[in-house]
N, C-alpha and C. Protein backbone atom coordinates (compact mmCIF):
# COMPACT_ATOMS: atom_id res chain seq x y z
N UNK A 1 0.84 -1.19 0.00
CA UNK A 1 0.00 0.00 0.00
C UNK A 1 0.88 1.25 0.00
N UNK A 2 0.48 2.00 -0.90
CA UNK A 2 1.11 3.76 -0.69
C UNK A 2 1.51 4.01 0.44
N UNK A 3 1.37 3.91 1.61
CA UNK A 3 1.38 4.91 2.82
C UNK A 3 3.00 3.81 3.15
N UNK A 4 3.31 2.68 2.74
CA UNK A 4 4.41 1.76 4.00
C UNK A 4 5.24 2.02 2.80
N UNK A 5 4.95 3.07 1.46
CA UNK A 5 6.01 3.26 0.44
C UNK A 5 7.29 4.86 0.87
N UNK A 6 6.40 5.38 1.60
CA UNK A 6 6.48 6.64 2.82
C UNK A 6 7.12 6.43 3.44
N UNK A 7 6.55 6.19 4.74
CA UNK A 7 7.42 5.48 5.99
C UNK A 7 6.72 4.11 6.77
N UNK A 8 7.71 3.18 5.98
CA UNK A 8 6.88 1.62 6.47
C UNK A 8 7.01 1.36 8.12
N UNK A 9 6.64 1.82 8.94
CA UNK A 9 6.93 1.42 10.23
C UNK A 9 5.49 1.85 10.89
N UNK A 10 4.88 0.82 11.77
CA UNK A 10 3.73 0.65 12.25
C UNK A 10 4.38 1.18 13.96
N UNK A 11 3.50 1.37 14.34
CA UNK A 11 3.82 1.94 16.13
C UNK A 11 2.49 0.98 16.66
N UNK A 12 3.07 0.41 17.83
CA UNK A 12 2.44 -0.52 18.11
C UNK A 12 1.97 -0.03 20.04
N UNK A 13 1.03 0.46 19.90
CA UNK A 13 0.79 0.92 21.21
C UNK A 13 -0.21 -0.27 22.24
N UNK A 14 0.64 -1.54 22.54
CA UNK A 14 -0.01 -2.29 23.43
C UNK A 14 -0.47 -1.81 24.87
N UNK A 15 -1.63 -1.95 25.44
CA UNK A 15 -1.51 -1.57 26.78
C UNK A 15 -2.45 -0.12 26.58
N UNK A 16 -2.02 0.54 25.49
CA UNK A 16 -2.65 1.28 26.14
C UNK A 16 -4.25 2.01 26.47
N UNK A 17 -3.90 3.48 27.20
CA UNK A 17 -5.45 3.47 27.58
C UNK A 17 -6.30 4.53 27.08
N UNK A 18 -7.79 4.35 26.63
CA UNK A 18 -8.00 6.05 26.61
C UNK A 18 -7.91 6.71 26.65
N UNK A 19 -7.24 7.44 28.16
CA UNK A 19 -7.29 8.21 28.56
C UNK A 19 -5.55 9.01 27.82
N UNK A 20 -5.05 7.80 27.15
CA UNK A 20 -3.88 8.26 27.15
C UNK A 20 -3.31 8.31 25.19
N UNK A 21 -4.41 8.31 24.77
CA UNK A 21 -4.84 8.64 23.24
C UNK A 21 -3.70 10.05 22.58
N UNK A 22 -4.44 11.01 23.29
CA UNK A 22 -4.54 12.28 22.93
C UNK A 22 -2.69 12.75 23.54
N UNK A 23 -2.56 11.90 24.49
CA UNK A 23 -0.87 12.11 24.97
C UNK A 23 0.21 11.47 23.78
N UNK A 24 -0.02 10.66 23.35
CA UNK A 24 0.78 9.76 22.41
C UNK A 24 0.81 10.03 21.14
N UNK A 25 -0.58 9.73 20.40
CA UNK A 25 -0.67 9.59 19.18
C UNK A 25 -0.10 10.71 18.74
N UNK A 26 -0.69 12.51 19.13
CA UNK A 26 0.25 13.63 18.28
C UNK A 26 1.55 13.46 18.13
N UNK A 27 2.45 12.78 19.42
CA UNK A 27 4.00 12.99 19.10
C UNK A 27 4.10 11.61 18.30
N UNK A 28 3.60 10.65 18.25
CA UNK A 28 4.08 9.80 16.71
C UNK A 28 4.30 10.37 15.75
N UNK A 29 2.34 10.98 15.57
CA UNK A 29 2.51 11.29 13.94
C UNK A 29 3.15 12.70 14.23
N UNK A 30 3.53 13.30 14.79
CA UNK A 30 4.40 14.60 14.13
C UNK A 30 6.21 14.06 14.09
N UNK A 31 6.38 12.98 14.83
CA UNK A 31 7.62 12.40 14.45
C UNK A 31 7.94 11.49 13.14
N UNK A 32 6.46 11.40 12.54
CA UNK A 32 6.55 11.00 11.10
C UNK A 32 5.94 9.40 10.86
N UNK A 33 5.61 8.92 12.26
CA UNK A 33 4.79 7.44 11.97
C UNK A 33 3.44 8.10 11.06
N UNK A 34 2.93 7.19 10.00
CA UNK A 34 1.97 7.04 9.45
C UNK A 34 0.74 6.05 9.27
N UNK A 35 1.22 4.68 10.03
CA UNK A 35 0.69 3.97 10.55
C UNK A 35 0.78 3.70 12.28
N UNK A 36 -0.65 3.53 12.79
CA UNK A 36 -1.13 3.16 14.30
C UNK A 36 -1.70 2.08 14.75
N UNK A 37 -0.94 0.82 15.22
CA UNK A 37 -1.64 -0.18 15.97
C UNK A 37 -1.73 -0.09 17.10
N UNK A 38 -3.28 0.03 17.65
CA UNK A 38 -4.02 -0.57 18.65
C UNK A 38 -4.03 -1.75 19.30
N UNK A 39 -3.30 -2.64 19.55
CA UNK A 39 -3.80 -4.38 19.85
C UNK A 39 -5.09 -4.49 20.55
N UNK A 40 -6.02 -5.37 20.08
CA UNK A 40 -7.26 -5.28 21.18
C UNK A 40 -7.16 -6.11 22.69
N UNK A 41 -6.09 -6.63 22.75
CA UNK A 41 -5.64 -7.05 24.49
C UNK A 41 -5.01 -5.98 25.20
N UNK A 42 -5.35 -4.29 24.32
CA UNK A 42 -5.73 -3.17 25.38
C UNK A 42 -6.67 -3.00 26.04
N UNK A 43 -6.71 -2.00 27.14
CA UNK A 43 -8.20 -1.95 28.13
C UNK A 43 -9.00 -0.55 27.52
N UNK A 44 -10.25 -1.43 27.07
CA UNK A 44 -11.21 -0.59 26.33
C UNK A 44 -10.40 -0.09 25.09
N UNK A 45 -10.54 -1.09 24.10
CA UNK A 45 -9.68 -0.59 22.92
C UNK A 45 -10.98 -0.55 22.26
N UNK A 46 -11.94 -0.31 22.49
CA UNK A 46 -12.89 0.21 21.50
C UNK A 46 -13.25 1.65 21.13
N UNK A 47 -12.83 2.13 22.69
CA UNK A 47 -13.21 3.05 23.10
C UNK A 47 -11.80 4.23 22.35
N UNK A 48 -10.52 3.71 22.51
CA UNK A 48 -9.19 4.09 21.93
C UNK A 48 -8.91 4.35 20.69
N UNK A 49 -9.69 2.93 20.09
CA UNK A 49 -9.61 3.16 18.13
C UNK A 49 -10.92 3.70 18.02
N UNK A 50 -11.88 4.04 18.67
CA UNK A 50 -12.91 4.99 18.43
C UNK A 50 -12.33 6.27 18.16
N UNK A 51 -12.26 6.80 19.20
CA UNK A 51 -11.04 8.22 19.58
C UNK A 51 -9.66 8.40 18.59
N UNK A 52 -9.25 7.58 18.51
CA UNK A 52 -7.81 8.06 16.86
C UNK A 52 -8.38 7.64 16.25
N UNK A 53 -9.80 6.88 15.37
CA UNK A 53 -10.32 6.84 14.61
C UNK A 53 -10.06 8.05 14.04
N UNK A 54 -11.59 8.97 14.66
CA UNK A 54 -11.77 10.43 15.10
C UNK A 54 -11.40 11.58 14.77
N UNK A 55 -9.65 11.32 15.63
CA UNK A 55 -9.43 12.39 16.01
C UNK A 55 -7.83 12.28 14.78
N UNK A 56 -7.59 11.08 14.61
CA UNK A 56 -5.87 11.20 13.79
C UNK A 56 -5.93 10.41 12.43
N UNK A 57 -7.07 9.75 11.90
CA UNK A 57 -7.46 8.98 11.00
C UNK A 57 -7.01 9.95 9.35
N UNK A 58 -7.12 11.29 9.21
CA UNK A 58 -7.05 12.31 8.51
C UNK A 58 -5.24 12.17 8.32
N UNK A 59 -4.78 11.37 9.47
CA UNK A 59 -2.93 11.71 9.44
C UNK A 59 -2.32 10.76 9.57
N UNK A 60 -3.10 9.27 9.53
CA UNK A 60 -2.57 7.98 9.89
C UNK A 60 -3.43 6.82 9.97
N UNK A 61 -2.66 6.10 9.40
CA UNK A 61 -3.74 4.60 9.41
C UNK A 61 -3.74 4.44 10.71
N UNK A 62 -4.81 4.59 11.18
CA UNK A 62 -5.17 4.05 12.45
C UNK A 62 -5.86 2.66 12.26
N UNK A 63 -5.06 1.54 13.15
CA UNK A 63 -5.19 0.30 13.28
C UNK A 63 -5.33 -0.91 14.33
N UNK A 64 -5.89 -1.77 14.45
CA UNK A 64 -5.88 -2.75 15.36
C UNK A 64 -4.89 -3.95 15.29
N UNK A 65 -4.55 -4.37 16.59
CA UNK A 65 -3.58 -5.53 16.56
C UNK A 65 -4.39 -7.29 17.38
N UNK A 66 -3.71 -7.92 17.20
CA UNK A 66 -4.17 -9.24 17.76
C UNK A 66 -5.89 -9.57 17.42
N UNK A 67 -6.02 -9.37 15.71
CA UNK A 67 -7.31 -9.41 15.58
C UNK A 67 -7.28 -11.08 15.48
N UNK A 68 -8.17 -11.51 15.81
CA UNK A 68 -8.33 -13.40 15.73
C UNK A 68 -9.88 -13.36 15.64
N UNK A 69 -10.72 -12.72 15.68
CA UNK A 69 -11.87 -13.30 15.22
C UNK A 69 -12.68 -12.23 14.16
N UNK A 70 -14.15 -13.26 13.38
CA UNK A 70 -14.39 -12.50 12.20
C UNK A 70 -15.60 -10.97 13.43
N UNK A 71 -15.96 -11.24 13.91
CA UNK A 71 -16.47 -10.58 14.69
C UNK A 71 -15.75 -9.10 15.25
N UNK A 72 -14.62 -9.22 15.73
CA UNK A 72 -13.67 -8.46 16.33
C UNK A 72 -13.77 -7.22 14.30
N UNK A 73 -13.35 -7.92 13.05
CA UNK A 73 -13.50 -7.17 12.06
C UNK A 73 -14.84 -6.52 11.95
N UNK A 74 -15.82 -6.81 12.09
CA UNK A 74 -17.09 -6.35 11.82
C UNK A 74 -17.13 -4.80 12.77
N UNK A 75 -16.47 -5.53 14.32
CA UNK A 75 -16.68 -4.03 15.25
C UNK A 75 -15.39 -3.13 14.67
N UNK A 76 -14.90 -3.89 14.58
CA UNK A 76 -13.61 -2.86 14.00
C UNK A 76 -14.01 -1.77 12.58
N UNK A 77 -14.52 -2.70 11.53
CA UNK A 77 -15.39 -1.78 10.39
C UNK A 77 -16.08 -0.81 10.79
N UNK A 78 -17.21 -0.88 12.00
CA UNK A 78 -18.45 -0.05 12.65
C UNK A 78 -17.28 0.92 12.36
N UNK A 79 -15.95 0.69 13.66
CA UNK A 79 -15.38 2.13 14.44
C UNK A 79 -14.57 2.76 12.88
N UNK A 80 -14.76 2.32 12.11
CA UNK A 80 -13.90 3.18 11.12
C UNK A 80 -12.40 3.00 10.77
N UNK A 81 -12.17 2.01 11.82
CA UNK A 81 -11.29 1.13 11.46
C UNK A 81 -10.31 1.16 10.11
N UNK A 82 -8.56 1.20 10.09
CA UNK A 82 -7.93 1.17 8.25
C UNK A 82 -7.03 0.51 7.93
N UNK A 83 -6.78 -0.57 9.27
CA UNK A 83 -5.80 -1.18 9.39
C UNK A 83 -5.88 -2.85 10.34
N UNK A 84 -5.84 -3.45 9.69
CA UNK A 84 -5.69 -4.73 10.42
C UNK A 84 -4.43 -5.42 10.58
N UNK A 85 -4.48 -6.06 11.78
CA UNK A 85 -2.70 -6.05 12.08
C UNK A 85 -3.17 -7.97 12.97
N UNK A 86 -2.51 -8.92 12.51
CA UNK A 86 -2.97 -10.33 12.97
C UNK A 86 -1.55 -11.14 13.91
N UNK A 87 -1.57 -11.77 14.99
CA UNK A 87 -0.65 -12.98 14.92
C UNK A 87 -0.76 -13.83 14.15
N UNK A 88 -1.75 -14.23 13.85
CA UNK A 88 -1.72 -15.33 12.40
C UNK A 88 -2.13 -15.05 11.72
N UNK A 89 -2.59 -16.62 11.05
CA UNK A 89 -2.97 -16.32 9.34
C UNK A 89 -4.51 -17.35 9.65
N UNK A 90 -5.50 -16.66 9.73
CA UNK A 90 -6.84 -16.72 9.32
C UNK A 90 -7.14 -16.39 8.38
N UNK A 91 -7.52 -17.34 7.35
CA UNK A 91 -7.79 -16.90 5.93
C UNK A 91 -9.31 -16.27 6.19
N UNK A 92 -10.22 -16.81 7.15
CA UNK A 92 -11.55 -15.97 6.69
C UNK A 92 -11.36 -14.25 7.57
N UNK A 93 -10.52 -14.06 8.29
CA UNK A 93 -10.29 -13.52 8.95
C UNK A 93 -9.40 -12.15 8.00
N UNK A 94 -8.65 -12.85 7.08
CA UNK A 94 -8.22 -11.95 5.78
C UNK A 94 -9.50 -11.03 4.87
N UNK A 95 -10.25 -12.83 5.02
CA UNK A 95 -11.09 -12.01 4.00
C UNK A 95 -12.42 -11.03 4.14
N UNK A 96 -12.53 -10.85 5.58
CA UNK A 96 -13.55 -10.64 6.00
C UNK A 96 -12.98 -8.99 6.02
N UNK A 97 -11.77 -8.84 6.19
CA UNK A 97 -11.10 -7.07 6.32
C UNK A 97 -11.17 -6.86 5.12
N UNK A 98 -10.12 -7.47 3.94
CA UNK A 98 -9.93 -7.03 2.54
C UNK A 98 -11.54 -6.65 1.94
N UNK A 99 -12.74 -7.44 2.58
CA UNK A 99 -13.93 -7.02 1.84
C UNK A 99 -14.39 -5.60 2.16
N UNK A 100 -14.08 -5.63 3.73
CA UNK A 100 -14.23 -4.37 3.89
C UNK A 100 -13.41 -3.00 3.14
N UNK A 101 -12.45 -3.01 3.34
CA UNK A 101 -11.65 -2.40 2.19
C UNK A 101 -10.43 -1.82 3.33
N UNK A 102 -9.56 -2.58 3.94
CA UNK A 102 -8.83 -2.61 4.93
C UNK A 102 -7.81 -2.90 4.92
N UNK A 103 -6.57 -2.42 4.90
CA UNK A 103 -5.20 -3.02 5.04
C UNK A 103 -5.09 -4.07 6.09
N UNK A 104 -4.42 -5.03 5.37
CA UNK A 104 -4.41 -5.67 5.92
C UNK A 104 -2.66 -7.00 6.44
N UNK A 105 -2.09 -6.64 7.58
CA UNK A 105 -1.02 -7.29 8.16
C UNK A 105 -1.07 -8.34 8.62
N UNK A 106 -1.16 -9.69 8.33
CA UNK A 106 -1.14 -10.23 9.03
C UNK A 106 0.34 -11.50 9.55
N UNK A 107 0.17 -11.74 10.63
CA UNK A 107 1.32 -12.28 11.20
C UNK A 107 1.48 -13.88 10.73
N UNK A 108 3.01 -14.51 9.77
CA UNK A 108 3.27 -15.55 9.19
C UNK A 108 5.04 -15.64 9.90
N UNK A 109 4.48 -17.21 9.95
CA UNK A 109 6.03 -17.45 10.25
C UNK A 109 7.13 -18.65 9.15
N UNK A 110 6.23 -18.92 8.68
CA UNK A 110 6.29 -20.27 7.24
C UNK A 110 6.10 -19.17 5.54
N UNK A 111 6.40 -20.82 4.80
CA UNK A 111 6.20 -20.16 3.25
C UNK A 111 5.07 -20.42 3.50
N UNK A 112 4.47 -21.38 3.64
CA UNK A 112 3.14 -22.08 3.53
C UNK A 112 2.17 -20.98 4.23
N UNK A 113 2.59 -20.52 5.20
CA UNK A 113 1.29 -19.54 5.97
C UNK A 113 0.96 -18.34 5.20
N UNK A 114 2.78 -17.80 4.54
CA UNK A 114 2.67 -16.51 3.92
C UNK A 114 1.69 -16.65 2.39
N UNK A 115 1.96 -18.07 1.47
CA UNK A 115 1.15 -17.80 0.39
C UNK A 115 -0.17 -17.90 1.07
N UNK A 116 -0.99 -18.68 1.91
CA UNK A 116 -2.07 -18.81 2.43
C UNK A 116 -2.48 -17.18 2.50
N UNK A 117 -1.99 -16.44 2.78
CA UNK A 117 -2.31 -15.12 3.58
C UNK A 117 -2.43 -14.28 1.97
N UNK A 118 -1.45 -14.35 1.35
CA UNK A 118 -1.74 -13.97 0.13
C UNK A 118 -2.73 -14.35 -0.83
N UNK A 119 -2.83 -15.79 -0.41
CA UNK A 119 -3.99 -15.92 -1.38
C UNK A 119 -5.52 -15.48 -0.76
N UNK A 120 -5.39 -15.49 0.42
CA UNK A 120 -6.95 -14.81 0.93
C UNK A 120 -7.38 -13.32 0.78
N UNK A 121 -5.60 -12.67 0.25
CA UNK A 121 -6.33 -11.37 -0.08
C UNK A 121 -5.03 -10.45 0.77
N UNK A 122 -4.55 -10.55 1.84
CA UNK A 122 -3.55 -9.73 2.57
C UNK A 122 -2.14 -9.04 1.71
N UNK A 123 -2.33 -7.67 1.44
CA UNK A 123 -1.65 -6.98 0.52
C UNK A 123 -0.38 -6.74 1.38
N UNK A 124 -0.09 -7.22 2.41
CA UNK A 124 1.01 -7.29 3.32
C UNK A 124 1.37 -8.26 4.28
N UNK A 125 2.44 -8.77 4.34
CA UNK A 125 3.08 -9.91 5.78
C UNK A 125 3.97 -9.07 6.88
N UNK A 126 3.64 -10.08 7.99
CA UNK A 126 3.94 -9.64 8.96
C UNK A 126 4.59 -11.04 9.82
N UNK A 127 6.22 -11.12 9.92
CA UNK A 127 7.30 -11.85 9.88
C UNK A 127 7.16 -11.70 11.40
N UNK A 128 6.40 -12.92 12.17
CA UNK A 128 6.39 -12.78 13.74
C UNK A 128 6.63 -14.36 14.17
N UNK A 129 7.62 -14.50 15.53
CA UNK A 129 8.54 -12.80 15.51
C UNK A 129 9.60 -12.82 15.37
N UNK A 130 10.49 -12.00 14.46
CA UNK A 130 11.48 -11.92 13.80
C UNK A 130 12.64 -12.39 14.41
N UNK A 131 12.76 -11.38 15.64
CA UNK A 131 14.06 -12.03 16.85
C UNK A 131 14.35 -13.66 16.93
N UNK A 132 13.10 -13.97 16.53
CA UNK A 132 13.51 -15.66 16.48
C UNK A 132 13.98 -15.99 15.20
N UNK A 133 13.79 -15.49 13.91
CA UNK A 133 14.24 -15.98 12.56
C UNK A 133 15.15 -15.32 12.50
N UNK A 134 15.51 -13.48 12.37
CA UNK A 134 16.55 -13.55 12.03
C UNK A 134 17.05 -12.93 10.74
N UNK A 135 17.65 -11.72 10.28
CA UNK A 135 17.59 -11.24 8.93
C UNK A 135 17.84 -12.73 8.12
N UNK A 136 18.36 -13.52 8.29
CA UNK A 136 18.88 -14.57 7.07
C UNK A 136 17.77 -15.65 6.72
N UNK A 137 16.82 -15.76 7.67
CA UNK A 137 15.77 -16.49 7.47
C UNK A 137 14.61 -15.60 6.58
N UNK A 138 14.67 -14.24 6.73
CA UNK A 138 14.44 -13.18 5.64
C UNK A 138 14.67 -13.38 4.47
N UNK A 139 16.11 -13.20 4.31
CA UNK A 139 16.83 -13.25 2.78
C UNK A 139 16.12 -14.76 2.47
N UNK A 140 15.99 -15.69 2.74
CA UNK A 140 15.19 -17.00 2.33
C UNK A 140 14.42 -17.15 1.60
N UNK A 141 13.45 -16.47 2.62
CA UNK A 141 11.74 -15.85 2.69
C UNK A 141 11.48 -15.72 1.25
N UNK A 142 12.44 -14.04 1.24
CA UNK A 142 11.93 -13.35 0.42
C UNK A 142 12.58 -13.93 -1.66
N UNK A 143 13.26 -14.76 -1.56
CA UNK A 143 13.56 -15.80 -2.40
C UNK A 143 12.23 -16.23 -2.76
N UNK A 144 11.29 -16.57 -2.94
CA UNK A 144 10.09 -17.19 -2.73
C UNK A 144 8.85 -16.67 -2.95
N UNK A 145 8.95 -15.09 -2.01
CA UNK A 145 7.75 -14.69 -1.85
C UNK A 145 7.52 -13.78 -3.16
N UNK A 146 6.65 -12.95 -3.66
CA UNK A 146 6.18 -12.63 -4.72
C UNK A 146 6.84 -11.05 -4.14
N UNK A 147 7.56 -10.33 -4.94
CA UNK A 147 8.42 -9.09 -4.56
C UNK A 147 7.17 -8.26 -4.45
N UNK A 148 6.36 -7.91 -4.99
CA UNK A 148 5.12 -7.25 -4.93
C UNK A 148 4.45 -6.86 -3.40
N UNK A 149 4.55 -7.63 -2.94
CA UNK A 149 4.30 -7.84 -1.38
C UNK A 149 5.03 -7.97 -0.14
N UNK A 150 4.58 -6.69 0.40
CA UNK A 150 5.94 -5.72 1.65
C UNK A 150 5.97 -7.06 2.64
N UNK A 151 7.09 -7.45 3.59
CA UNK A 151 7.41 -7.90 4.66
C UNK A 151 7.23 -7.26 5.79
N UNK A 152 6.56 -7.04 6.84
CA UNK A 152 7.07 -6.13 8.14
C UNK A 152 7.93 -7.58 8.62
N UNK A 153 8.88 -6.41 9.21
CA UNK A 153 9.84 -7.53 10.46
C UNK A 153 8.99 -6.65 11.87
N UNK A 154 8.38 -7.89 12.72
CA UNK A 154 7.87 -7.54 13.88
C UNK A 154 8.07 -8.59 14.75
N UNK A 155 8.79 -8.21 16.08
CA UNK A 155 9.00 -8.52 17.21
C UNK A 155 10.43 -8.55 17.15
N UNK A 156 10.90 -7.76 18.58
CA UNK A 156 12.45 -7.73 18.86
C UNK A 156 13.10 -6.68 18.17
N UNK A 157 12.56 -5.84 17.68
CA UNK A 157 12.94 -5.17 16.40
C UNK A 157 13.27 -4.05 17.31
N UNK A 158 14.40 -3.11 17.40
CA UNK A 158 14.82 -1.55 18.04
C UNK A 158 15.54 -1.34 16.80
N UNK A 159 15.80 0.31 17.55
CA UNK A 159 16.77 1.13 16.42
C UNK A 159 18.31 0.53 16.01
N UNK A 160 18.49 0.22 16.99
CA UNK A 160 19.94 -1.01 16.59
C UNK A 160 20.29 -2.01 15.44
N UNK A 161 19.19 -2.54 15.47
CA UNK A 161 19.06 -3.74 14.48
C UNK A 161 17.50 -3.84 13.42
N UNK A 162 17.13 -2.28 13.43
CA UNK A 162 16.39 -2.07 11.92
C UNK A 162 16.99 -2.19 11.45
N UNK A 163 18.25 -1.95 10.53
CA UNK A 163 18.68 -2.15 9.19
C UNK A 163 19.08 -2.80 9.24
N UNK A 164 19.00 -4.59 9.78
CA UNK A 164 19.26 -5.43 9.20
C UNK A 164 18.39 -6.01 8.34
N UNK A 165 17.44 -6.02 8.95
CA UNK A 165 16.19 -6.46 8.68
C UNK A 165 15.51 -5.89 7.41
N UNK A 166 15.69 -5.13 7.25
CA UNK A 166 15.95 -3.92 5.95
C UNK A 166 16.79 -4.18 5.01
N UNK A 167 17.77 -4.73 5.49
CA UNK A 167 19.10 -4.98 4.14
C UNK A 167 18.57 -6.65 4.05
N UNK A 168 17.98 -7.18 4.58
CA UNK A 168 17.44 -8.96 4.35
C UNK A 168 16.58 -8.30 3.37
N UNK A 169 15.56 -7.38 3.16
CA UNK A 169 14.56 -7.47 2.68
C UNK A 169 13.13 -6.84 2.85
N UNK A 170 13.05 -6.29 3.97
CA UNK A 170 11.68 -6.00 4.40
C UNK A 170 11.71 -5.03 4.34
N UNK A 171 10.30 -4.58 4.38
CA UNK A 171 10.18 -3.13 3.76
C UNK A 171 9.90 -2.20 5.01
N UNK A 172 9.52 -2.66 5.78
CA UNK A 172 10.04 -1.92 7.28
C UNK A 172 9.60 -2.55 8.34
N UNK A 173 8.94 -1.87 9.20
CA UNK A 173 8.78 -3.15 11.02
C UNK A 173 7.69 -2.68 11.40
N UNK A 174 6.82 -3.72 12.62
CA UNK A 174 6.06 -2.78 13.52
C UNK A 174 6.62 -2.97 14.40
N UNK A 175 6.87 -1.64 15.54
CA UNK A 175 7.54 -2.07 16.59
C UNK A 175 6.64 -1.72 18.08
N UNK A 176 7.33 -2.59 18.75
CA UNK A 176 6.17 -3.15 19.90
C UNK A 176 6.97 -2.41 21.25
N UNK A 177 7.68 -3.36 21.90
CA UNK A 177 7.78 -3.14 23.33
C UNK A 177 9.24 -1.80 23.30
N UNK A 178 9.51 -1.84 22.27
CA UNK A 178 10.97 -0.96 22.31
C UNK A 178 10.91 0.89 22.02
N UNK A 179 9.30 0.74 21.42
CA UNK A 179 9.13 2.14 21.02
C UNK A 179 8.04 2.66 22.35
N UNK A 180 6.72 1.96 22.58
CA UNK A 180 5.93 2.27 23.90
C UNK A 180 6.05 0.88 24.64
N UNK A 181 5.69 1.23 26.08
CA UNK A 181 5.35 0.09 26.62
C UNK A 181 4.48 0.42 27.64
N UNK A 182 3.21 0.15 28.31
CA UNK A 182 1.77 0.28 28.82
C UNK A 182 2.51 1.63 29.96
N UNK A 183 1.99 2.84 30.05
CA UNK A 183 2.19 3.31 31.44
C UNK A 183 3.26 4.41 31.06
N UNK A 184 4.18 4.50 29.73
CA UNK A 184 5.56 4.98 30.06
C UNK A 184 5.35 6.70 29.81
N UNK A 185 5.56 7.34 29.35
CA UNK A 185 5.82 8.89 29.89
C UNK A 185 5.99 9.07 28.14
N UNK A 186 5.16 10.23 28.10
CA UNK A 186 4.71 10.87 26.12
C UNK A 186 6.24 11.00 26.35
N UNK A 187 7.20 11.77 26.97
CA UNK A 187 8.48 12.30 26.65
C UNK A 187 9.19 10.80 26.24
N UNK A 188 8.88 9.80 26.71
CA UNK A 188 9.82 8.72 26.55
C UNK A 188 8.94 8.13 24.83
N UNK A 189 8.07 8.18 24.74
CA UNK A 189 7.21 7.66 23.25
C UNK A 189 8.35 8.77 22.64
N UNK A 190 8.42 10.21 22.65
CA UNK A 190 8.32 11.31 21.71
C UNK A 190 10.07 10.60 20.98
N UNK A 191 10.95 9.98 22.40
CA UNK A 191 12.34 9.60 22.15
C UNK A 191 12.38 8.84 21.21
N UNK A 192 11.79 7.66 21.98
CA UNK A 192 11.81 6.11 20.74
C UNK A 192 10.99 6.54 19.53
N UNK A 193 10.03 7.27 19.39
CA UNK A 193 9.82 7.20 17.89
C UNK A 193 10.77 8.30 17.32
N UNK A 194 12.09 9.01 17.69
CA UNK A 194 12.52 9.89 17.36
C UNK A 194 13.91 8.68 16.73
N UNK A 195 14.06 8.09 17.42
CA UNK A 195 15.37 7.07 17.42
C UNK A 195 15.09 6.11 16.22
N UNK A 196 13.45 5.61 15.92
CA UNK A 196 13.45 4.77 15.35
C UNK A 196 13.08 5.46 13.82
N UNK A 197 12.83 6.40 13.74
CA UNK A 197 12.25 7.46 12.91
C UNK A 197 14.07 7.63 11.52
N UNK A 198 14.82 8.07 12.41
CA UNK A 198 16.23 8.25 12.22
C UNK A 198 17.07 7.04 11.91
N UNK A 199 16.43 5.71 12.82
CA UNK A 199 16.84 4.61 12.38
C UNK A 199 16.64 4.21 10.88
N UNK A 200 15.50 4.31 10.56
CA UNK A 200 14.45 3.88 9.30
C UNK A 200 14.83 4.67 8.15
N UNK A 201 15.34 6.18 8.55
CA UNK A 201 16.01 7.24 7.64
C UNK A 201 17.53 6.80 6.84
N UNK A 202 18.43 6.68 8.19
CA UNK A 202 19.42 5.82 8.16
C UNK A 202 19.87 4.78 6.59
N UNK A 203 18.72 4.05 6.72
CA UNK A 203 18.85 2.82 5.80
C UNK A 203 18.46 3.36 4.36
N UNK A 204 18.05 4.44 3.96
CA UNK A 204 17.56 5.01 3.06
C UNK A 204 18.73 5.49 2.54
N UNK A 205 19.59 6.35 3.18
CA UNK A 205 20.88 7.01 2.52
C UNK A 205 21.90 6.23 1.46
């Protein structure tokens, strides 16, 4: 999709809370994230991707994470929902977003899972979790996979060791516990997406 041709890096805000929407999301997107995952094993994440629906949808794919059921897509469509973000590969679960008209990430760790995911419709993979494969299990991968179709490297992923993962192949990351983590302080988000922002720049030169 256009927008991960920009800046491919998803921000992965697990944990968090309502109340803490309006603290976070501006210093992403003015640090240049363009994509926003939600995971729904946040508290009241309906209420969260309601609100950056809303309020940041105009400046960023605002998105959900750990979607596993077709149900969870349907409420997700209601809220306006632009982004689907999976641990696995549910093919009806693909197809139930792509109908909606939804980007869609979902999480593969095989060849076999990744064409599955492609063939149900997912215009993107999501390599979980990476720290365990490894840029070289990448370079493999992507031997195989149809070049047409971006890789995220997600899990384990910091500013240190983006560009490896980048020079294997992928077209950028979502990153999880290294950029927010439930509770931590907007000044500490405003850092890590400043680090990883510069990281991602980095590999471009």
């Amino acid at each position: 999709m256009s927008w991960s041709q920009r800046l491919p890096l998803i921000a992965i805000l697990r944990g968090i809370k309502p109340t803490e929407i309006h603290q976070h999301l501006p210093l992403l997107i003015e640090a240049g994230f363009e994509a926003i995952e939600i995971p729904l094993n946040s508290p009241d994440w309906q209420i969260s991707i309601r609100d950056a629906v809303q309020h940041y949808s105009s400046k960023a794919l605002i998105g959900a994470g750990t979607v596993l059921e077709l149900s969870q897509v349907d409420t997700l469509a209601e809220l306006g929902c632009q982004l689907i973000v999976t641990p696995n590969i549910n093919p009806e679960v693909i197809k139930r977003a792509v109908s909606y008209g939804m980007v869609v990430c979902p999480g593969f760790a095989t060849a076999t899972e990744a064409f599955s995911a492609i063939a149900a419709g997912a215009q993107n993979l999501k390599l979980f979790p990476s720290h365990c494969f490894g840029p070289d299990y990448v370079r493999g991968l992507k031997a195989v996979l149809p070049k047409d179709v971006p890789v995220f490297a997600v899990g384990g992923i910091t500013p240190d060791n983006l560009h490896q993962y980048i020079a294997a192949g992928c077209i950028g990351a979502g990153l999880g516990g290294d950029l927010y983590r439930a509770g931590q302080s907007p000044e500490k988000t405003q850092q890590q997406a400043e680090a990883f922002i510069k990281a991602y720049r980095d590999t471009q030169k």
